[in-house]
N, C-alpha and C. Protein backbone atom coordinates (compact mmCIF):
# COMPACT_ATOMS: atom_id res chain seq x y z
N UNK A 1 151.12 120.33 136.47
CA UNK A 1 151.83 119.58 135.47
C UNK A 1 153.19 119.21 136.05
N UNK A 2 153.34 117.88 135.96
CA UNK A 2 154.52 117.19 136.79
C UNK A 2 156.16 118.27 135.53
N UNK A 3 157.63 117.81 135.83
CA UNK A 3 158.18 118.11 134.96
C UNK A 3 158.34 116.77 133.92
N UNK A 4 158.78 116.02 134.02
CA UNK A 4 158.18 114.85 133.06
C UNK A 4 157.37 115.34 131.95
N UNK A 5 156.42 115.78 131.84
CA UNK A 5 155.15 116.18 130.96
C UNK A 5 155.62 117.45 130.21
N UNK A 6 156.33 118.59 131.08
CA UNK A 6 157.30 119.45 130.42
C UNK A 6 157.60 119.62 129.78
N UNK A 7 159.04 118.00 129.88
CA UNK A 7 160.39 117.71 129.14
C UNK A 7 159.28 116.86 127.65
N UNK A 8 158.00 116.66 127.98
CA UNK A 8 157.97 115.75 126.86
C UNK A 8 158.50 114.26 126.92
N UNK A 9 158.66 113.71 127.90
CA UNK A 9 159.04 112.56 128.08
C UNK A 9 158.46 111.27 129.20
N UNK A 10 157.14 111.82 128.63
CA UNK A 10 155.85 110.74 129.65
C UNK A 10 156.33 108.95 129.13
N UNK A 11 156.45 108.31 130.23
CA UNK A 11 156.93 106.75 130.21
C UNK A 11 158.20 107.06 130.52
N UNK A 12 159.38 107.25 129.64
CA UNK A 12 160.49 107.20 130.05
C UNK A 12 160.97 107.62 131.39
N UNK A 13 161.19 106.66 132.42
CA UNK A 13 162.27 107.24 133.73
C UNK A 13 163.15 107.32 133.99
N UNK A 14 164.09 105.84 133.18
CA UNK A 14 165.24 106.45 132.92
C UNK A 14 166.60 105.38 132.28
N UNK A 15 167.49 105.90 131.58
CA UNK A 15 168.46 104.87 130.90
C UNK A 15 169.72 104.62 131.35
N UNK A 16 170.11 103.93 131.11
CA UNK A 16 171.61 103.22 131.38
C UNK A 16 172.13 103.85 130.17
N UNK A 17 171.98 103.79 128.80
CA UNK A 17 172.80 104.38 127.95
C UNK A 17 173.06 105.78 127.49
N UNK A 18 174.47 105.74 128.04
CA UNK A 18 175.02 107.38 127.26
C UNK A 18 174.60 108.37 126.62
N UNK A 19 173.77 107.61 125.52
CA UNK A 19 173.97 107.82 124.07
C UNK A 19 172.54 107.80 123.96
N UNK A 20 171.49 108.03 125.03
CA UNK A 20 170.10 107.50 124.46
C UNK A 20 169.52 108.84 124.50
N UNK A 21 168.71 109.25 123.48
CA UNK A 21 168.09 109.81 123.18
C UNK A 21 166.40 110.25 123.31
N UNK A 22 165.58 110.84 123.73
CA UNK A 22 164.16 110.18 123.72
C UNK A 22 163.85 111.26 122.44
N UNK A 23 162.71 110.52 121.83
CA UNK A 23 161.78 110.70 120.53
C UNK A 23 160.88 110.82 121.17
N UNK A 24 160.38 111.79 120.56
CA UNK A 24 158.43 111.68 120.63
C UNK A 24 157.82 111.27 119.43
N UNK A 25 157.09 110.32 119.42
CA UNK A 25 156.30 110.17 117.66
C UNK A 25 155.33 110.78 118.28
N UNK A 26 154.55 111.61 117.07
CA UNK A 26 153.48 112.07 116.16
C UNK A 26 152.52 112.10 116.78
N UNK A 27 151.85 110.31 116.33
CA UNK A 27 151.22 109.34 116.45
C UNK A 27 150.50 108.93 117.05
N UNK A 28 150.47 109.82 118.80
CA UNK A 28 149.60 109.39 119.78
C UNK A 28 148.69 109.89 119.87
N UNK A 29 148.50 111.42 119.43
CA UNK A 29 147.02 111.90 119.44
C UNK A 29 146.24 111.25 118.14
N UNK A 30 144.94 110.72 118.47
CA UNK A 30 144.48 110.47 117.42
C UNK A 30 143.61 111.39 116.61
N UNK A 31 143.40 111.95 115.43
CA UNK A 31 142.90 112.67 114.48
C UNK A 31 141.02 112.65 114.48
N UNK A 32 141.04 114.23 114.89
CA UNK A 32 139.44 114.34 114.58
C UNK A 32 138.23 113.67 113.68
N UNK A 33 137.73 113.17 113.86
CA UNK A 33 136.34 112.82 112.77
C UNK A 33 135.76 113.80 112.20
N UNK A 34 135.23 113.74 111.41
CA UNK A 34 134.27 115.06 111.09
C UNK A 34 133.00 114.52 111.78
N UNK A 35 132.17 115.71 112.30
CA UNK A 35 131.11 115.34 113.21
C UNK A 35 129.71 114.16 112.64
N UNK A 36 129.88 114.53 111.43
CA UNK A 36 128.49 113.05 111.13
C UNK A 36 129.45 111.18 110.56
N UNK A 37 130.49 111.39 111.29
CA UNK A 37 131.48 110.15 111.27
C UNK A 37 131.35 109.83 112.76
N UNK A 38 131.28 110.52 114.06
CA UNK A 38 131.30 110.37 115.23
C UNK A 38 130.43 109.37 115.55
N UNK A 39 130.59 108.28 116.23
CA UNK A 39 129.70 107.44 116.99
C UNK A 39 129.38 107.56 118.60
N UNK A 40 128.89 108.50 118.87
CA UNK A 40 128.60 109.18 120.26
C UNK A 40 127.26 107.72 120.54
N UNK A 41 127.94 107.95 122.02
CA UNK A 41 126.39 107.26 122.57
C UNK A 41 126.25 107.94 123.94
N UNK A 42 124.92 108.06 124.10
CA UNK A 42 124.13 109.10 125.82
C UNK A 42 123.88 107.98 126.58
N UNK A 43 124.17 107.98 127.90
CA UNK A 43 123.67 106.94 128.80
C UNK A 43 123.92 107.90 130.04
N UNK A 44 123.08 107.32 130.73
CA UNK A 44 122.98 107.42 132.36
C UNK A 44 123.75 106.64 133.63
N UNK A 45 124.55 107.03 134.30
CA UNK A 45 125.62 106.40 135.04
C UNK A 45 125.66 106.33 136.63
N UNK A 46 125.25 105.59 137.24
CA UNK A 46 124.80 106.30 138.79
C UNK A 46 126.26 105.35 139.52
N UNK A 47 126.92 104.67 138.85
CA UNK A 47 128.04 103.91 139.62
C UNK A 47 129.18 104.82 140.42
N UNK A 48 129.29 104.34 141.36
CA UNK A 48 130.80 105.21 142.37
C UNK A 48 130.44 106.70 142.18
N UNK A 49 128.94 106.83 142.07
CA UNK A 49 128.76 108.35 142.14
C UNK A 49 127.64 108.76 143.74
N UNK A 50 127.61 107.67 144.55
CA UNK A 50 126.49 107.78 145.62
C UNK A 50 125.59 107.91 145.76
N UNK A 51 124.40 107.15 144.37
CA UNK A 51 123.00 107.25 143.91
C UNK A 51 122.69 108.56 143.09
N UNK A 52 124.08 109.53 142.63
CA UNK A 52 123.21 110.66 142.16
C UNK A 52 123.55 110.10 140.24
N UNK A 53 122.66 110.85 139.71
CA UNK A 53 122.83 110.60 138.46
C UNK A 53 123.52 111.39 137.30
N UNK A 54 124.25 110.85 136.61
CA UNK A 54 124.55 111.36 135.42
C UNK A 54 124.77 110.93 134.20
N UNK A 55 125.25 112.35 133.38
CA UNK A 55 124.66 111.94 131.60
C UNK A 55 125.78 111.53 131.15
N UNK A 56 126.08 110.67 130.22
CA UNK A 56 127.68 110.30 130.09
C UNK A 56 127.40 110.91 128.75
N UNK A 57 128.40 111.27 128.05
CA UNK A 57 128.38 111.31 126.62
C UNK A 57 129.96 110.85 126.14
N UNK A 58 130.16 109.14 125.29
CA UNK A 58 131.41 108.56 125.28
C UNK A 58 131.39 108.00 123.58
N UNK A 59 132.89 107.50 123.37
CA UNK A 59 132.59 107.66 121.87
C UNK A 59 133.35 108.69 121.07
N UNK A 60 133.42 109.84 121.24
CA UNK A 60 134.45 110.99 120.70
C UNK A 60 135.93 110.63 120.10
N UNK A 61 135.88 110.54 119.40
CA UNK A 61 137.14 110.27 118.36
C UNK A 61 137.93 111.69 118.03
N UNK A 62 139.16 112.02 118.96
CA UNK A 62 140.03 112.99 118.51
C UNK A 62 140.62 113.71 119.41
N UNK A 63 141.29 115.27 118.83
CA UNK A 63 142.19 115.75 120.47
C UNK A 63 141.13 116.10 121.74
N UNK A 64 141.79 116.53 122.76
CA UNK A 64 140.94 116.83 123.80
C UNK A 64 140.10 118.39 123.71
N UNK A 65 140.79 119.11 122.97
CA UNK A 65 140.52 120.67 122.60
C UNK A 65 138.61 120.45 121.94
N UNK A 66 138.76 119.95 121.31
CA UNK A 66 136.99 119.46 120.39
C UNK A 66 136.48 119.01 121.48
N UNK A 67 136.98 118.20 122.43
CA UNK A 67 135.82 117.77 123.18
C UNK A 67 136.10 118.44 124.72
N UNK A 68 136.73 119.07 124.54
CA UNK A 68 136.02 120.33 125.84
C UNK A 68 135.01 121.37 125.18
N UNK A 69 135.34 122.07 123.89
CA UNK A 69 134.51 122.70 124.10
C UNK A 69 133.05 122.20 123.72
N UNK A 70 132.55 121.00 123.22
CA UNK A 70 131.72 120.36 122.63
C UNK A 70 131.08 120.35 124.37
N UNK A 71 131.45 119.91 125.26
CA UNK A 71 131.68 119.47 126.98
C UNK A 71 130.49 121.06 127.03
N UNK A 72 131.49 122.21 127.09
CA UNK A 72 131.07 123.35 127.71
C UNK A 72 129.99 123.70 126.78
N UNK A 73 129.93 123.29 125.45
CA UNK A 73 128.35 123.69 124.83
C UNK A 73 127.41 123.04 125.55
N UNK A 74 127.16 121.41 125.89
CA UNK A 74 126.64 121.01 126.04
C UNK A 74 126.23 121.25 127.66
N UNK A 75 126.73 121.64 128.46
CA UNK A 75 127.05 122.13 129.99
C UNK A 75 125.77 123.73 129.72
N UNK A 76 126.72 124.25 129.13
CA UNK A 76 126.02 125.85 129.00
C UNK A 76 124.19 125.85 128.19
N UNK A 77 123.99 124.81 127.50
CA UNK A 77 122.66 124.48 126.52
C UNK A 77 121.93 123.84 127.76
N UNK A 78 122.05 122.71 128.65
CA UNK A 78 121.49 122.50 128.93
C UNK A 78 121.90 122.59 131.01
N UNK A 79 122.17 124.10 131.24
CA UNK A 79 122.57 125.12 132.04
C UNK A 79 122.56 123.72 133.43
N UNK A 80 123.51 122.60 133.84
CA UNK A 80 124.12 122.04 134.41
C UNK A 80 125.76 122.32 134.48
N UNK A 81 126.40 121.65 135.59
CA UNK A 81 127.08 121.31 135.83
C UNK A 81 128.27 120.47 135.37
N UNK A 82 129.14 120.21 135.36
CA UNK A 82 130.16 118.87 134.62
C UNK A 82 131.35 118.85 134.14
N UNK A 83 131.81 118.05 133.76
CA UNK A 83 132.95 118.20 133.56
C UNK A 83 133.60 117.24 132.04
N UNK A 84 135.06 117.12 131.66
CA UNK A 84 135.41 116.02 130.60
C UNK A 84 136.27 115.45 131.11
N UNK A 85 136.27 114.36 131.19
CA UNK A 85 138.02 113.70 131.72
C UNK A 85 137.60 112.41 131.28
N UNK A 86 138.94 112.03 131.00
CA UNK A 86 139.35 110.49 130.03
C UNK A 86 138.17 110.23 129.01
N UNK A 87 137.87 111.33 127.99
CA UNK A 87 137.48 111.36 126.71
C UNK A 87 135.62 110.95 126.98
N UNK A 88 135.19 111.70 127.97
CA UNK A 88 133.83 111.56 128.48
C UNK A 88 133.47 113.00 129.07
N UNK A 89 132.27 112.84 128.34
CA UNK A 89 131.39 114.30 128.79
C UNK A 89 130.63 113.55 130.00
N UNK A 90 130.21 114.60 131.40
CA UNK A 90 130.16 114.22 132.19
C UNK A 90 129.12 114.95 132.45
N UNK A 91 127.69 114.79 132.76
CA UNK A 91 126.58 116.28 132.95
C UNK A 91 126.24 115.70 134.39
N UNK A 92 125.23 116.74 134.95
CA UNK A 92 125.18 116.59 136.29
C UNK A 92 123.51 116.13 136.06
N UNK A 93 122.77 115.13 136.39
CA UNK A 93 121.65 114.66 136.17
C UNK A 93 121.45 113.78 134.94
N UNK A 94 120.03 113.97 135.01
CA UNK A 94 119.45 112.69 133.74
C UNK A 94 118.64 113.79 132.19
N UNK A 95 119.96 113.73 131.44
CA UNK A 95 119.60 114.92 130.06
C UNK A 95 119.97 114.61 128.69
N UNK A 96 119.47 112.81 128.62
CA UNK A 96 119.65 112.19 127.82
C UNK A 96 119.21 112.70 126.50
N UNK A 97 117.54 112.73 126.88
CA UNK A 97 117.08 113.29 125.80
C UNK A 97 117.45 114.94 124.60
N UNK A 98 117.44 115.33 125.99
CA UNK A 98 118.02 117.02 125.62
C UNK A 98 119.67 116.74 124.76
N UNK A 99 120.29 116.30 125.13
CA UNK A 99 121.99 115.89 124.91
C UNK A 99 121.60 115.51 123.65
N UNK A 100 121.15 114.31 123.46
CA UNK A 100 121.32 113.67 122.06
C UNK A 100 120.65 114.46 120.76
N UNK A 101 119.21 115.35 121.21
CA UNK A 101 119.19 116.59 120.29
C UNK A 101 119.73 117.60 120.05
N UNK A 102 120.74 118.61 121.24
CA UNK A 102 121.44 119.12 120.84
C UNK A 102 122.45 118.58 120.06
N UNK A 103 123.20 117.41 119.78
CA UNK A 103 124.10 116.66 119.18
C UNK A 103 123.65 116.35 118.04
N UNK A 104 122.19 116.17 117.53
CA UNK A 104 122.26 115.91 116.28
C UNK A 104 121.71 117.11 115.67
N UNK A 105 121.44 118.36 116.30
CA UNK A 105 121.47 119.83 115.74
C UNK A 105 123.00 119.93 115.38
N UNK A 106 123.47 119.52 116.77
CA UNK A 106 124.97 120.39 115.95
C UNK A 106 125.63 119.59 114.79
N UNK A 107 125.04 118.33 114.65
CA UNK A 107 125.69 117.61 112.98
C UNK A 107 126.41 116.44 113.54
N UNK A 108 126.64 115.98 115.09
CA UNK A 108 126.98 114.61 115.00
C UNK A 108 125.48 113.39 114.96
N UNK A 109 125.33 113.05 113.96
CA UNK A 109 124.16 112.44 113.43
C UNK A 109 124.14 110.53 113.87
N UNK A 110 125.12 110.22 114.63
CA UNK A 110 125.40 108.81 114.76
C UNK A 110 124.62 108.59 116.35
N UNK A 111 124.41 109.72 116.51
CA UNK A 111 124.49 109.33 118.31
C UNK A 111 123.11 108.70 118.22
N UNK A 112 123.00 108.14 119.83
CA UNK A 112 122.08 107.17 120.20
C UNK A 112 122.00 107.13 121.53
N UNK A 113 121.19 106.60 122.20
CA UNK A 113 120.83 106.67 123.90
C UNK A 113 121.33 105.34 123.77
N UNK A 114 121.83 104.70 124.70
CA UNK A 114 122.49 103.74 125.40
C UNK A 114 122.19 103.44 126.44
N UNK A 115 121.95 102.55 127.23
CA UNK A 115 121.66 101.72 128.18
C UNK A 115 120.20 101.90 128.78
N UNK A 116 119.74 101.33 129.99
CA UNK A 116 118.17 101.46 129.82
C UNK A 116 117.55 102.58 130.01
């Protein structure tokens, strides 16, 4: 973690005025869904990955805390690999099918397979 991120003052680098102050609004995390509001979609992703395949799961509406551990259920259920970064579940292979039933066991009921 840079100090920037610390102080709480991500964007700002820096002012000319005396007198300036930085604010943080509220406002930037956006607020959880409840899980049968979620519009999840499963697809398969082989781009800038060197022909190997994986499960995307994108769509997640809210902080990052819900969707790690939603990440590590879905990692540990269907005993792969993976990771979350920039608001995407990331599995190691093709577990489309498996993914989108564990997801509508656990109550997000919107999801859908995506792409071919």
């Amino acid at each position: 973690m840079s100090k920037k991120d610390k102080k709480g003052r991500s964007g700002v680098v820096y002012s000319t005025n005396p007198d300036f102050e930085y604010t943080y609004q509220e406002g930037d995390d956006p607020e959880e869904l409840p899980a049968n509001q979620q519009k999840l979609r499963v697809l398969i992703d082989r781009k800038q990955r060197k022909g190997k395949e994986v499960t995307l799961v994108t769509g997640f509406v809210g902080p990052e805390s819900p969707l790690q551990e939603l990440g590590k259920y879905l990692k540990t259920k269907c005993g792969v690999g993976g990771s979350v970064k920039d608001g995407e579940i990331i599995l190691q292979g093709d577990h489309r099918e498996r993914v989108v039933a564990l997801l509508m066991e656990k109550g997000y009921s919107n999801t859908k397979k995506a792409g071919g």
